[in-house]
N, C-alpha and C. Protein backbone atom coordinates (compact mmCIF):
# COMPACT_ATOMS: atom_id res chain seq x y z
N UNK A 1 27.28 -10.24 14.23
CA UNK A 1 27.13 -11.55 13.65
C UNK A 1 26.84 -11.45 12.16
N UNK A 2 26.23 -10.70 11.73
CA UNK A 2 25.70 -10.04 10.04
C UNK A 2 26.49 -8.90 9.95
N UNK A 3 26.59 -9.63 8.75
CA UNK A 3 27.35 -8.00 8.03
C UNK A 3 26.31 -7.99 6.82
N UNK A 4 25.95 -6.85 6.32
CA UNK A 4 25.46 -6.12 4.91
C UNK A 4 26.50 -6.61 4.05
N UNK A 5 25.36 -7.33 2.94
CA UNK A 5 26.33 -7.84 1.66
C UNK A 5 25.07 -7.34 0.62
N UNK A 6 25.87 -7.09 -0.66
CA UNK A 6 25.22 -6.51 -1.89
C UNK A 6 24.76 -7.34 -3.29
N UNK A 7 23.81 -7.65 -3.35
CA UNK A 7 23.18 -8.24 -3.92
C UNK A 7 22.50 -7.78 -5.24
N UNK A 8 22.28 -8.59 -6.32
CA UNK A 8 22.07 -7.95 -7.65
C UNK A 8 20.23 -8.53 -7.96
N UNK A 9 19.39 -7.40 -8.20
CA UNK A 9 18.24 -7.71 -8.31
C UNK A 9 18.30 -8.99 -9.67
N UNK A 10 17.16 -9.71 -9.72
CA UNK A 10 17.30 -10.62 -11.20
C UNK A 10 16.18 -10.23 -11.61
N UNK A 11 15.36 -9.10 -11.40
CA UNK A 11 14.36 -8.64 -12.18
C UNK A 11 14.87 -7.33 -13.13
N UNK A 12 15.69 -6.91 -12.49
CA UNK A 12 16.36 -5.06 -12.90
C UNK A 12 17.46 -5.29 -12.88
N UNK A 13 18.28 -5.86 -12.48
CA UNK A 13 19.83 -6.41 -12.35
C UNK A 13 20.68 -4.78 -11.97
N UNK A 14 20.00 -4.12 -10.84
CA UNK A 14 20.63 -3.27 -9.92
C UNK A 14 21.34 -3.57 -8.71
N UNK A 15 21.83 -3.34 -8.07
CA UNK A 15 22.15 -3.42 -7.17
C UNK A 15 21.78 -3.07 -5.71
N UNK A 16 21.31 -3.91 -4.78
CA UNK A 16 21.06 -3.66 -3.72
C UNK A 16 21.87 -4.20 -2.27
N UNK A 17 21.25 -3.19 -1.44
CA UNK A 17 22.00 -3.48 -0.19
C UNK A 17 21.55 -4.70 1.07
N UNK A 18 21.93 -5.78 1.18
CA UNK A 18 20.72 -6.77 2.23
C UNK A 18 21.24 -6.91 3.60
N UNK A 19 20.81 -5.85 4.59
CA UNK A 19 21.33 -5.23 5.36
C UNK A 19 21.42 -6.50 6.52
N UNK A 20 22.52 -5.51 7.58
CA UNK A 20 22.24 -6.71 8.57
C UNK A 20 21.26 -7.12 9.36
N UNK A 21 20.79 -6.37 9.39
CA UNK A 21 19.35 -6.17 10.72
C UNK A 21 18.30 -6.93 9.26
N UNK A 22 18.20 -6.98 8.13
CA UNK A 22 17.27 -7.24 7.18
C UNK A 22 17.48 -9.19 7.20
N UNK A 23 18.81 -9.40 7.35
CA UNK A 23 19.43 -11.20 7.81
C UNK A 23 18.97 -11.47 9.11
N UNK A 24 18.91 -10.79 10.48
CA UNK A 24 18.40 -11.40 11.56
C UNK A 24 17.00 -11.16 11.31
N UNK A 25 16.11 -10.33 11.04
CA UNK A 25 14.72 -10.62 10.18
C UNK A 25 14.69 -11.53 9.72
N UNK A 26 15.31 -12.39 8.43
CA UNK A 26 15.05 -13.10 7.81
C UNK A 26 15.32 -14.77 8.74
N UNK A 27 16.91 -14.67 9.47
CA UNK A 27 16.87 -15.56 10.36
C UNK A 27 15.78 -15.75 11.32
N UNK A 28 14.91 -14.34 11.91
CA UNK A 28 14.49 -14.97 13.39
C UNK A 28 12.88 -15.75 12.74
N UNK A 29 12.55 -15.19 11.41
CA UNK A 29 11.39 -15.96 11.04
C UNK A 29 11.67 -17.15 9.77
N UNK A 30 12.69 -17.67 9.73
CA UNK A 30 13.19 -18.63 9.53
C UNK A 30 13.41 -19.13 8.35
N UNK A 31 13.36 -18.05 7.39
CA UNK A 31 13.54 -18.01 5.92
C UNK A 31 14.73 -18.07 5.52
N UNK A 32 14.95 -18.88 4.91
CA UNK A 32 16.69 -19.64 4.51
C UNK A 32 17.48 -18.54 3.02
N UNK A 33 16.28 -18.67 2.19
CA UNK A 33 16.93 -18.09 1.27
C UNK A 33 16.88 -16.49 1.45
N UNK A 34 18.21 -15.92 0.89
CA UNK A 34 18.03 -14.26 0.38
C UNK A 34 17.29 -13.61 -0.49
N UNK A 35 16.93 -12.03 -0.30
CA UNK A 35 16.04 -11.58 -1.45
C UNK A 35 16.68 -12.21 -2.88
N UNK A 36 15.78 -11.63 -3.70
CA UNK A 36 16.16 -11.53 -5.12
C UNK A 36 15.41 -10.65 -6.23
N UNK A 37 15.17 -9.80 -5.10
CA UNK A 37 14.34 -8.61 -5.99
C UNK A 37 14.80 -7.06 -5.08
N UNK A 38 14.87 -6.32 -5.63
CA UNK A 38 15.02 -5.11 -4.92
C UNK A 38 13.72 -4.84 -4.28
N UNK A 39 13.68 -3.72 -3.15
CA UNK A 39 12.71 -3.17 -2.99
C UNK A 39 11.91 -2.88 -3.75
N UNK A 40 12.62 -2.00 -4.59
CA UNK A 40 11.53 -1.54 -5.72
C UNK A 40 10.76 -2.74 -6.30
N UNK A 41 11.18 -3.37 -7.25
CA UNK A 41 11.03 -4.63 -7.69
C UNK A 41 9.99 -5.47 -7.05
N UNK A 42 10.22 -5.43 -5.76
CA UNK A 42 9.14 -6.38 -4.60
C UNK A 42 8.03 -5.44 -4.63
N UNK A 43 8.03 -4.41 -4.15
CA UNK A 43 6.75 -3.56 -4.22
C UNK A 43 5.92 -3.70 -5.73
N UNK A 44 6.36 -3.75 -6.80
CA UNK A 44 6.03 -3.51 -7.89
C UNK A 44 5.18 -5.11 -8.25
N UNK A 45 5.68 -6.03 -7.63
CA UNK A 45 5.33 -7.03 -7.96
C UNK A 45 4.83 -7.39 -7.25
N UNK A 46 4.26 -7.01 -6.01
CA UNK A 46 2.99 -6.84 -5.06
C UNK A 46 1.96 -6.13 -5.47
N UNK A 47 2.24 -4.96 -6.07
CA UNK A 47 0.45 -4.03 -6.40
C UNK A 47 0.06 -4.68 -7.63
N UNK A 48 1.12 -4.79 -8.45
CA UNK A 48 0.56 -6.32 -9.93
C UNK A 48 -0.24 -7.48 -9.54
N UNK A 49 0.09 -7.94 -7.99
CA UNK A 49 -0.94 -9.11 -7.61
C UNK A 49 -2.32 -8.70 -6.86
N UNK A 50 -2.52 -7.29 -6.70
CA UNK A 50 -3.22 -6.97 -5.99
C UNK A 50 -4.91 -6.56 -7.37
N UNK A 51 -5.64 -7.12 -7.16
CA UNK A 51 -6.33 -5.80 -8.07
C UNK A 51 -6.41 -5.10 -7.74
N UNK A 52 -6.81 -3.56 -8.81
CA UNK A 52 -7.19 -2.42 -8.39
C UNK A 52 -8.40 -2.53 -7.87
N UNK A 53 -8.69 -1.43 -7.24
CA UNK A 53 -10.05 -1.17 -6.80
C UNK A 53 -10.60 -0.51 -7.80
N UNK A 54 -12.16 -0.67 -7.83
CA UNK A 54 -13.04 0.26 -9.34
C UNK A 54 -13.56 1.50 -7.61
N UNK A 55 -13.28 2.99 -8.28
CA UNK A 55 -13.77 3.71 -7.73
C UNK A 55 -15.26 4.41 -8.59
N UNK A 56 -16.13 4.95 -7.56
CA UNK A 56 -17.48 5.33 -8.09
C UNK A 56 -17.13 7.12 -7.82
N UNK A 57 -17.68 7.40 -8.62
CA UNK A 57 -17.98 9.04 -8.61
C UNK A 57 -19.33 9.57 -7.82
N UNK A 58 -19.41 10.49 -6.79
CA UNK A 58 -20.64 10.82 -6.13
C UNK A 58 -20.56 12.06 -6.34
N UNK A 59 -21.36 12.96 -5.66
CA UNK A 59 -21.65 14.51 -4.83
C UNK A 59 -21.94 14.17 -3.37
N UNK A 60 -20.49 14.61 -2.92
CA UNK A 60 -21.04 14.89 -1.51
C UNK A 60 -21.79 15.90 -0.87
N UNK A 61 -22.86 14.82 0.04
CA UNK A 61 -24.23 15.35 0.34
C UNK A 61 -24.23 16.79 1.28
N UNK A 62 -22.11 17.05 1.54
CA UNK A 62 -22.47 18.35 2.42
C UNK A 62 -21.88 19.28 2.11
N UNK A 63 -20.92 18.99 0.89
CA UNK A 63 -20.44 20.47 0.36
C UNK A 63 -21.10 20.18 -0.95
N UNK A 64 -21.39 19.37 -1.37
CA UNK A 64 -21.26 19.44 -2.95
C UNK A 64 -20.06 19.03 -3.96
N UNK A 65 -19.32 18.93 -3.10
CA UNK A 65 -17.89 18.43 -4.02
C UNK A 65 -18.10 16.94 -4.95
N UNK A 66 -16.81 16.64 -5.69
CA UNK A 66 -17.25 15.22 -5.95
C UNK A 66 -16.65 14.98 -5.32
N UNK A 67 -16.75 13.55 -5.09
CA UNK A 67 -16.34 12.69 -3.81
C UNK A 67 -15.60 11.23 -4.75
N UNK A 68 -14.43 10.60 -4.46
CA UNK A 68 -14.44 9.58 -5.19
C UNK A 68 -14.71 8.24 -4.16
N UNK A 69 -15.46 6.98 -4.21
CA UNK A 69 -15.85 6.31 -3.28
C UNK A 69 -15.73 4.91 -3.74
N UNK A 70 -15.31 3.98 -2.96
CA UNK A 70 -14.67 2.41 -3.26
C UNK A 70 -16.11 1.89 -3.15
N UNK A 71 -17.23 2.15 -3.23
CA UNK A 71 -18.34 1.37 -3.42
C UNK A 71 -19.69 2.37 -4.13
N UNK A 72 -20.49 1.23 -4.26
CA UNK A 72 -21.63 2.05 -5.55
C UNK A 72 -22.51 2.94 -5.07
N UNK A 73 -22.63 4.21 -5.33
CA UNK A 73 -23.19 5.30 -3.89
C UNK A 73 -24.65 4.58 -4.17
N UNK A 74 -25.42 4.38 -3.27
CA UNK A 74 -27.53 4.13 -3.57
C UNK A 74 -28.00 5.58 -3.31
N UNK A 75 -28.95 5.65 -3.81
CA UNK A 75 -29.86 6.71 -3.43
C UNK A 75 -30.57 7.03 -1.81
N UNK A 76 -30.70 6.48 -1.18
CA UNK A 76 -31.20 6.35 -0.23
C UNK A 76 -30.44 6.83 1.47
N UNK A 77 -28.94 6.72 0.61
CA UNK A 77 -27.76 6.76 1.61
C UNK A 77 -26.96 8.24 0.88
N UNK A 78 -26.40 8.97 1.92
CA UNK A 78 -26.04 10.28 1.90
C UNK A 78 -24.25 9.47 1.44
N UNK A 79 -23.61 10.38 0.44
CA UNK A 79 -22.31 10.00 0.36
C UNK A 79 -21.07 11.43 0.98
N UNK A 80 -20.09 10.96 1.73
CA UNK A 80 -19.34 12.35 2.08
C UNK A 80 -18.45 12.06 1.36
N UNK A 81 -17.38 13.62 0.84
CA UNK A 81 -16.40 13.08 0.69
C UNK A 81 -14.90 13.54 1.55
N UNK A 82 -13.83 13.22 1.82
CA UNK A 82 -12.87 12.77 3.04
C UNK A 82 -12.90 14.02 3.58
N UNK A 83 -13.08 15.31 2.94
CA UNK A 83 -12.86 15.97 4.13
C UNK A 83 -14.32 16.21 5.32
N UNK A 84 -15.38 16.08 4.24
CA UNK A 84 -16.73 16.11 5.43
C UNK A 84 -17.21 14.99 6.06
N UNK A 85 -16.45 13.96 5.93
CA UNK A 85 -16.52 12.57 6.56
C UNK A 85 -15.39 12.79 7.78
N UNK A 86 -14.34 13.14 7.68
CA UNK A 86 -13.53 13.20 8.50
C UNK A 86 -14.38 14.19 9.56
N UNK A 87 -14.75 15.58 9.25
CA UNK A 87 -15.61 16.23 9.66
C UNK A 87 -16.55 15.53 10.81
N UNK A 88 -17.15 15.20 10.22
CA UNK A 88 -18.33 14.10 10.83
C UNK A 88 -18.30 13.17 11.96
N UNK A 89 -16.90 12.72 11.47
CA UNK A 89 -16.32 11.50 12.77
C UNK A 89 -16.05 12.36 14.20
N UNK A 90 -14.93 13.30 13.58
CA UNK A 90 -14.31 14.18 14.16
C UNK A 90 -15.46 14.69 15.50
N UNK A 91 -16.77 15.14 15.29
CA UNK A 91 -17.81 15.81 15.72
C UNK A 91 -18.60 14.54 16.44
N UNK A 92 -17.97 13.14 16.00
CA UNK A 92 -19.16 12.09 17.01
C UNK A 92 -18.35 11.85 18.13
N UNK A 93 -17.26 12.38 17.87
CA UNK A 93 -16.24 11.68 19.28
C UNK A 93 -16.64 12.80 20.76
């Protein structure tokens, strides 16, 4: 019922492919219009809406390494970093 037709980004004005299986996607959730951005293009203009995250610098409390961590380490609380956290989990199961 779809055939793949090729389509020109209007952000990069490349060329892309808008596959068939990518039209019954778009048909079965009921979106009328076609892309107009490439993949690339769409991704790129998704992490632009996203903020970054601010990462914090620690010492993890079991090798000593630094550790980089998406929240503000406290004193009070031990910080790991991924491989002795993984460690850790790994050992509660």
């Amino acid at each position: 019922m779809y055939t793949d037709k090729t389509l020109t980004c209007k952000e990069c004005g490349a060329e892309f492919v808008f596959t068939a299986g990518e039209q019954e996607f778009y048909a079965e959730r009921g979106f009328v219009n076609e892309p107009q951005r490439c993949k690339a293009c769409r991704d790129a203009r998704k992490n632009n809406a996203r903020p970054q995250r601010e990462m914090f610098t620690a010492t993890c409390a079991s090798c000593g390494a630094e550790a980089k961590v998406p929240f503000q380490p406290r004193e009070d609380r031990p910080v790991y970093c991924s491989e002795c956290f993984a460690k850790m989990k790994e050992e509660q199961m």
